[in-house]
Protein backbone atom coordinates (compact mmCIF):
# COMPACT_ATOMS: atom_id res chain seq x y z
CA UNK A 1 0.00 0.00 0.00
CA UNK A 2 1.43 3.49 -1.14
CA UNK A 3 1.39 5.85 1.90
CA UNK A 4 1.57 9.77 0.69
CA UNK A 5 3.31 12.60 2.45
CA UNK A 6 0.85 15.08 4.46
CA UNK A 7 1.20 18.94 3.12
CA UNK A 8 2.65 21.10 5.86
CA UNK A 9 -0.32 22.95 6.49
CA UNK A 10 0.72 25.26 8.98
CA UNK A 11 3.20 26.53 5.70
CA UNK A 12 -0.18 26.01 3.75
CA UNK A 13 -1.93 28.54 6.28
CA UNK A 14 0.90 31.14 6.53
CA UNK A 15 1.27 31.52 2.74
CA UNK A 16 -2.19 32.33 2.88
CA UNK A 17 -2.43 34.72 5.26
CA UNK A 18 0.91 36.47 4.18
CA UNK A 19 -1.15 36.63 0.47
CA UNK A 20 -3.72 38.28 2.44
CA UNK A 21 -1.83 41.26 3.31
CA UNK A 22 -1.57 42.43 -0.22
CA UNK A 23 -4.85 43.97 -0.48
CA UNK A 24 -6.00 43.67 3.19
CA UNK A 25 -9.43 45.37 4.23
CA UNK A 26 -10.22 46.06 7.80
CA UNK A 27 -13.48 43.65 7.38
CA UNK A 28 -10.76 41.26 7.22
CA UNK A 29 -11.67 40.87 3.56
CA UNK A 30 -9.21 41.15 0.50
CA UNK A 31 -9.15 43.35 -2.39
CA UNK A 32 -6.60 42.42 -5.21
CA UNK A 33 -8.19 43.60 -8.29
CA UNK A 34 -6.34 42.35 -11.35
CA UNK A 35 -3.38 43.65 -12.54
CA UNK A 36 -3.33 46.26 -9.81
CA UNK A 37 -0.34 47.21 -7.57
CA UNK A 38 -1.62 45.00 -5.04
CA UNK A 39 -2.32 42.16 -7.61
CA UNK A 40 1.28 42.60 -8.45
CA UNK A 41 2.79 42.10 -5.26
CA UNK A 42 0.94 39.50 -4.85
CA UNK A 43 2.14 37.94 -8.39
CA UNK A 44 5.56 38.78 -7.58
CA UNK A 45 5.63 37.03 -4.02
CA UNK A 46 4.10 33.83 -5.78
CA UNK A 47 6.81 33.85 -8.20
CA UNK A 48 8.84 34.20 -5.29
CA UNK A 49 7.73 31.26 -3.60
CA UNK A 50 7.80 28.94 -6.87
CA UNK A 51 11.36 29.92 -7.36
CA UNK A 52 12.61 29.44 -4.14
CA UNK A 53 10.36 25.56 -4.50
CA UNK A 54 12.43 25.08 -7.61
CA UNK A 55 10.04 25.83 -10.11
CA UNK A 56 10.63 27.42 -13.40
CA UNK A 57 8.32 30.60 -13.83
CA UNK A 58 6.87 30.81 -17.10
CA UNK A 59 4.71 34.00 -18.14
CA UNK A 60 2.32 33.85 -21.16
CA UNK A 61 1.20 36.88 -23.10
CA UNK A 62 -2.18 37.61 -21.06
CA UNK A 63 -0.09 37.35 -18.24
CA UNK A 64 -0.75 33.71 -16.41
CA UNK A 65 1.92 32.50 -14.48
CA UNK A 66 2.70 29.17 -14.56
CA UNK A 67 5.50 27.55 -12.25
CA UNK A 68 6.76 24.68 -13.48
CA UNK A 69 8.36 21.47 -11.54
CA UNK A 70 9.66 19.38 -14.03
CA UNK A 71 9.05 15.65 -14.13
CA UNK A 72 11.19 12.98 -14.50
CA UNK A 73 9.99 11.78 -18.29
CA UNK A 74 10.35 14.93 -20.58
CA UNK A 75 7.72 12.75 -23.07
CA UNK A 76 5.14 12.35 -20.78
CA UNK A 77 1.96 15.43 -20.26
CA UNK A 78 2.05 17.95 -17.86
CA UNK A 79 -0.19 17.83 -13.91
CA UNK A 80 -2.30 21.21 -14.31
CA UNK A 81 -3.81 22.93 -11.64
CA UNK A 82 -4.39 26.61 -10.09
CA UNK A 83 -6.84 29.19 -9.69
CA UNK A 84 -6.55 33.29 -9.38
CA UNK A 85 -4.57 35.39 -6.95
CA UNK A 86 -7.35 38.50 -8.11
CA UNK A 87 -10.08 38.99 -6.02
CA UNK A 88 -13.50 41.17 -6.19
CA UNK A 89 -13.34 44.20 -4.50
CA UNK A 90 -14.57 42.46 -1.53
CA UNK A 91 -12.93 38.75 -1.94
CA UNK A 92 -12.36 36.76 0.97
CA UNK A 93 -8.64 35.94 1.59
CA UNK A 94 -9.30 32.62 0.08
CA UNK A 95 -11.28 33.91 -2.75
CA UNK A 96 -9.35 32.17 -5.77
CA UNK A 97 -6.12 32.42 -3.25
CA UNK A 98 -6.54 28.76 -1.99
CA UNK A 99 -6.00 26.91 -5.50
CA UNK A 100 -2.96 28.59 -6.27
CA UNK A 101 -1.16 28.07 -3.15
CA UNK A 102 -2.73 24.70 -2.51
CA UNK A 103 -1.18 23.67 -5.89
CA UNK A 104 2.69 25.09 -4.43
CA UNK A 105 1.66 23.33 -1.05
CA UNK A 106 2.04 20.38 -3.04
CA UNK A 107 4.99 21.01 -4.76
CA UNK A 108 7.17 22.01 -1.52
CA UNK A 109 5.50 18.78 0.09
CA UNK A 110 6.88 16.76 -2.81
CA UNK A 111 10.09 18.90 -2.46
CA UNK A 112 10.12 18.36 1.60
CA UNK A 113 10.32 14.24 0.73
CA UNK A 114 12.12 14.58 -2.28
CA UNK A 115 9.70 12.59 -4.85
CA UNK A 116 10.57 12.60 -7.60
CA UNK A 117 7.15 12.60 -10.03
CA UNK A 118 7.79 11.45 -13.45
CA UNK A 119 5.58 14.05 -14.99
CA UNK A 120 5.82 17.74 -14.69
CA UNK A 121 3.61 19.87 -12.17
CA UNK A 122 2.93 23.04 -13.00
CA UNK A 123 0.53 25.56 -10.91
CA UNK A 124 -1.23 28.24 -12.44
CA UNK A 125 -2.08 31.51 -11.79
CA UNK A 126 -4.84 32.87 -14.18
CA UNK A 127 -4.83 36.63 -14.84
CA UNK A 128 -7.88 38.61 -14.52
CA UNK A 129 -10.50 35.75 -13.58
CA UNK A 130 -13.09 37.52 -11.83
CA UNK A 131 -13.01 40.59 -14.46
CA UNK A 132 -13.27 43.03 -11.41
CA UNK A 133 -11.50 45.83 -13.68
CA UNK A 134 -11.67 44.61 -17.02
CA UNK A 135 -14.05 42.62 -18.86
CA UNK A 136 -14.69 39.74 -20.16
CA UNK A 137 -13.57 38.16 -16.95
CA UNK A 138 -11.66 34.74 -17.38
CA UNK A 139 -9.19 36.28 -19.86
CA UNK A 140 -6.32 34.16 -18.81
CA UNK A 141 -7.87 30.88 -18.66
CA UNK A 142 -10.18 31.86 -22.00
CA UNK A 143 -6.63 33.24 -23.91
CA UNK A 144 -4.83 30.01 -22.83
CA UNK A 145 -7.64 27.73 -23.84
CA UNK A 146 -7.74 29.48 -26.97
CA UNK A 147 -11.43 30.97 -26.42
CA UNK A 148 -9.93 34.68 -26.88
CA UNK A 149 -7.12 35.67 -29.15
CA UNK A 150 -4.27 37.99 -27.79
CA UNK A 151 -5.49 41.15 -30.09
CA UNK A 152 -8.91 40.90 -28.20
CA UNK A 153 -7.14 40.92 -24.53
């Protein structure tokens, strides 16, 4: 019987809250609209984090991130998964947060008992998903998907 690793979820809990901050309302609520200064210091610690777990940080032209852990067979398809680090103007500090860092839980669990995985994971973050400030919303999951073409971002 395989037994698998437990995530550190104290880690799991503090990368979280530390997202939180960027955007922080005194309800205890979050507002990181897209692709404001908030939004991008939130972007720019996740990149932070996926670099320091070893991941390659890969950004597309409507501006997903995608942080790549590469696998052990270069042949074999890619482990997706993510969410959003934007918000609505009165998101909850999980509001799209928890995929995202969920998905680099796992990695730095992996990391923590060095497994190996023979494909690549790679954890997204979708840009502009709740179309707070610009509209449609779901550009960055519609442009990757092929649903909207870069001239239309």
């Amino acid at each position: 019987m395989n037994t698998f690793p437990k995530i550190n979820l104290p880690r799991l809990e503090q990368s979280i809250a530390e997202m939180a901050r960027f955007g922080i309302k005194s309800n205890g609520g979050c507002c990181r609209i897209a692709l404001t200064d908030e939004d991008k210091q939130g972007r720019d610690r996740f990149v932070e984090w996926c670099t320091e777990a070893g991941c390659q940080v890969h950004v597309d032209a409507f501006g997903n991130i995608f942080a790549v852990r590469c696998g052990s067979d270069g042949d074999s398809g890619m482990v997706l998964t993510g969410s959003h680090l934007d918000t609505q103007p009165n998101g909850g500090k999980l509001d799209g947060v928890y995929g995202v860092l969920a998905g680099l839980e796992v990695i730095r669990t992996l990391n923590d008992h060095n497994i190996r995985t023979s494909r690549p994971i790679v954890v997204i973050d979708w840009t502009n998903e709740e179309g707070a400030r610009f509209s449609p919303g779901l550009t960055g999951s519609s442009g990757f998907s092929g649903h909207i073409d870069i001239g239309a971002a």
